[in-house]
Protein backbone atom coordinates (compact mmCIF):
# COMPACT_ATOMS: atom_id res chain seq x y z
CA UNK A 1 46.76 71.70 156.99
CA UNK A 2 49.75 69.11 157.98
CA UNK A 3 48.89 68.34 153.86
CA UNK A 4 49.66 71.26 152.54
CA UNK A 5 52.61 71.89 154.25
CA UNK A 6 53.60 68.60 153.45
CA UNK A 7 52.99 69.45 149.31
CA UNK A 8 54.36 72.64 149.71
CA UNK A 9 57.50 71.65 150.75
CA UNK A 10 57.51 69.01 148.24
CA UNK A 11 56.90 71.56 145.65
CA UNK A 12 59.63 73.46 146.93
CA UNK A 13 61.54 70.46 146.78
CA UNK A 14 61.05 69.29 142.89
CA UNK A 15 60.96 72.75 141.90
CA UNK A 16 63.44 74.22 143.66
CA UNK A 17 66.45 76.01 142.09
CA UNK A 18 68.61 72.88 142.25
CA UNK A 19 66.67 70.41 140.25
CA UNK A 20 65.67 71.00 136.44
CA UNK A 21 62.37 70.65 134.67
CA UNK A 22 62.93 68.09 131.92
CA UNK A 23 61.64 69.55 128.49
CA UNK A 24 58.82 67.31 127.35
CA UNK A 25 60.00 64.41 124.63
CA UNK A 26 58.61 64.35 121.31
CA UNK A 27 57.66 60.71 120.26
CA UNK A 28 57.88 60.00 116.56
CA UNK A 29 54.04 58.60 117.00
CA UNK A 30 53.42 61.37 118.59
CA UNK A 31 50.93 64.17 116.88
CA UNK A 32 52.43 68.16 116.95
CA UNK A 33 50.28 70.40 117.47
CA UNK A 34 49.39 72.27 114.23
CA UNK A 35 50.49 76.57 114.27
CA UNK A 36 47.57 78.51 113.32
CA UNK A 37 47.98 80.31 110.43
CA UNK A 38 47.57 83.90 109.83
CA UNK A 39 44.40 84.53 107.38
CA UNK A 40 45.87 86.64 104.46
CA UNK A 41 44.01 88.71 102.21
CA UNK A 42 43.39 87.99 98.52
CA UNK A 43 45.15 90.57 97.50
CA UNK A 44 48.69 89.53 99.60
CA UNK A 45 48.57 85.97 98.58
CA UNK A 46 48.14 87.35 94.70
CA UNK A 47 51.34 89.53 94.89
CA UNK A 48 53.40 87.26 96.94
CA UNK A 49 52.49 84.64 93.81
CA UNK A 50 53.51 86.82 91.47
CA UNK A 51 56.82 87.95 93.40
CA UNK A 52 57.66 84.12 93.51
CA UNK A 53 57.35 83.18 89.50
CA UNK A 54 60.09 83.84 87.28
CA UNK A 55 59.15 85.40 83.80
CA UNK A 56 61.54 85.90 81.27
CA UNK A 57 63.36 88.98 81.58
CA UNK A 58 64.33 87.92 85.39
CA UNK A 59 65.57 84.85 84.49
CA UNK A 60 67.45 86.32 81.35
CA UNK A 61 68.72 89.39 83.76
CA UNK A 62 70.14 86.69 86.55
CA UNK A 63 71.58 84.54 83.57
CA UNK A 64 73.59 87.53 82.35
CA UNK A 65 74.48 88.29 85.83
CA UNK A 66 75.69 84.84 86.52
CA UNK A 67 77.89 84.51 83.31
CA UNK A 68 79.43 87.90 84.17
CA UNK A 69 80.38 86.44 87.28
CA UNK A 70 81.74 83.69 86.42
CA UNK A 71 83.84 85.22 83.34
CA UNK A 72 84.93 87.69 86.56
CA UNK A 73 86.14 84.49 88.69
CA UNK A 74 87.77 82.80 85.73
CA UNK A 75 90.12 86.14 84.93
CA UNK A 76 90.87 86.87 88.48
CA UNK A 77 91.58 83.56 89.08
CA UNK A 78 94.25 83.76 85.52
CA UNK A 79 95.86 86.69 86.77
CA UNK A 80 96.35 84.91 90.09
CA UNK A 81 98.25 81.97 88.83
CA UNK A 82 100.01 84.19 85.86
CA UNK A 83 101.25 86.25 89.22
CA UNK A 84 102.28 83.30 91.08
CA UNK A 85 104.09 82.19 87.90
CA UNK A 86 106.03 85.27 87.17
CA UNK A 87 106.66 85.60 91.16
CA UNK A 88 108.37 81.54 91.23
CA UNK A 89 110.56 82.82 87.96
CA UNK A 90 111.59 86.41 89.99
CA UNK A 91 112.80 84.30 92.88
CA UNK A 92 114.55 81.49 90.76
CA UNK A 93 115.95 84.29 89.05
CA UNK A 94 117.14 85.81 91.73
CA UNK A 95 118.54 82.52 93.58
CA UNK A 96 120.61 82.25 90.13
CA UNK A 97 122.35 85.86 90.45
CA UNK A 98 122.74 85.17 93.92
CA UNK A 99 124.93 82.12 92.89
CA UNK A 100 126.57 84.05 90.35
CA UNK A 101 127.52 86.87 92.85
CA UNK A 102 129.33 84.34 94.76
CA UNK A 103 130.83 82.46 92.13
CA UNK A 104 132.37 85.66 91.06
CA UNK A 105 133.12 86.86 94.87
CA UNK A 106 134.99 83.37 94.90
CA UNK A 107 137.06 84.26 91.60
CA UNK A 108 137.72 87.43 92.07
CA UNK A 109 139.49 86.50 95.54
CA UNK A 110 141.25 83.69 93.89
CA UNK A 111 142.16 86.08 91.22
CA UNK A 112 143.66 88.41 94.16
CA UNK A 113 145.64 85.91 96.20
CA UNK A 114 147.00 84.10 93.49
CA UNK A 115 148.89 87.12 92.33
CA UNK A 116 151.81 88.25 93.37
CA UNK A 117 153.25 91.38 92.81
CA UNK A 118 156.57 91.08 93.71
CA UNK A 119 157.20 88.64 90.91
CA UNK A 120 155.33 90.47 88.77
CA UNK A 121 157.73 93.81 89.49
CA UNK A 122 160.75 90.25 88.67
CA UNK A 123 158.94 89.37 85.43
CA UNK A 124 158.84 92.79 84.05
CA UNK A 125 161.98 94.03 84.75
CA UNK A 126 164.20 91.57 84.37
CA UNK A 127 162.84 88.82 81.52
CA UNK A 128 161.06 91.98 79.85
CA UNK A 129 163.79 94.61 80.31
CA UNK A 130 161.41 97.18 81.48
CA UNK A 131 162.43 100.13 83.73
CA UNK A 132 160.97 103.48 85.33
CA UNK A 133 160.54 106.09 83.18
CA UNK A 134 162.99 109.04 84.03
CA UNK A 135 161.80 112.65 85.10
CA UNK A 136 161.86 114.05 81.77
CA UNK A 137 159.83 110.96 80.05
CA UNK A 138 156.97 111.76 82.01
CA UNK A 139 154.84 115.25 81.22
CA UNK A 140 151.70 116.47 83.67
CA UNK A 141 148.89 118.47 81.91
CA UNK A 142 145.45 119.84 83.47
CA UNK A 143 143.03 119.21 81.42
CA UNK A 144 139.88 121.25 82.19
CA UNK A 145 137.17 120.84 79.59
CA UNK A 146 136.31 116.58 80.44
CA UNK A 147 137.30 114.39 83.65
CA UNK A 148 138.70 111.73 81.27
CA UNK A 149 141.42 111.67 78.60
CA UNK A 150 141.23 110.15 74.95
CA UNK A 151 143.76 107.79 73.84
CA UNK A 152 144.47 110.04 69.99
CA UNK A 153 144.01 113.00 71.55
CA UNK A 154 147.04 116.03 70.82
CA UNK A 155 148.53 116.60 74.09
CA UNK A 156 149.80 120.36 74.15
CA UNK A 157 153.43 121.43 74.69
CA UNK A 158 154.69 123.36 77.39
């Protein structure tokens, strides 16, 4: 009895839930163990032959298929670089009116600081001899039929 307390607790001991079972090792001279196969009918090893070989309709039908697919791949991937293309050329584009927008931001205020009216108002009146017009030079009209005025058009009298 003192025995099989003895292997007992042993067995609790190796087995216990703090030491692992090793998984056995496979030696490469060592044999596996064959699976048993499954005895199949006549009948299912006939049609599983025939589902396997490839006659010529199915391999005609999956070489149509594959060409398809690739001529598919080949076009999307055209249109994907012609996209790419065209989007590089928007954006250069666009970085080149962006310049141009500043260039003329830059000239236009250059334009406006450089001039100065006051010796504009010198240059025409005293160098040209320009003056004011008097009151009875100048005539206001409505004009109702456009908003804007042509240069040869008759202006009526009052």
């Amino acid at each position: 009895m003192a025995d099989r307390v003895r292997s007992h607790a042993t067995k609790a001991y190796v087995d216990g839930n703090t030491v692992r079972k090793l998984a056995p090792v496979n030696h490469p001279g060592a044999k596996e163990k064959p699976k048993p196969k499954k005895k199949v009918s006549y009948r299912v090893r006939r049609n599983q032959e025939k589902a396997l070989q490839m006659d010529l309709p199915y391999v005609l039908m999956l070489t149509a298929a594959s060409v398809c697919t690739l001529y598919l791949c080949v076009n999307y991937l055209k249109v994907q670089s012609t996209m790419t293309t065209r989007i590089h050329h928007i954006e250069t584009i666009e970085k080149e009116l962006e310049f141009l927008k500043s260039e003329n931001d830059a000239l236009e205020t250059s334009i406006n600081t450089s001039l100065n009216l006051d010796e504009v108002y010198r240059i025409a009146t005293e160098e040209l001899g320009m003056v004011y017009p008097s009151k009875d030079q100048v005539i206001l009209y409505n004009k109702t039929e456009s908003e804007y005025v042509r240069q040869y058009e008759d202006i009526p009298k009052h």
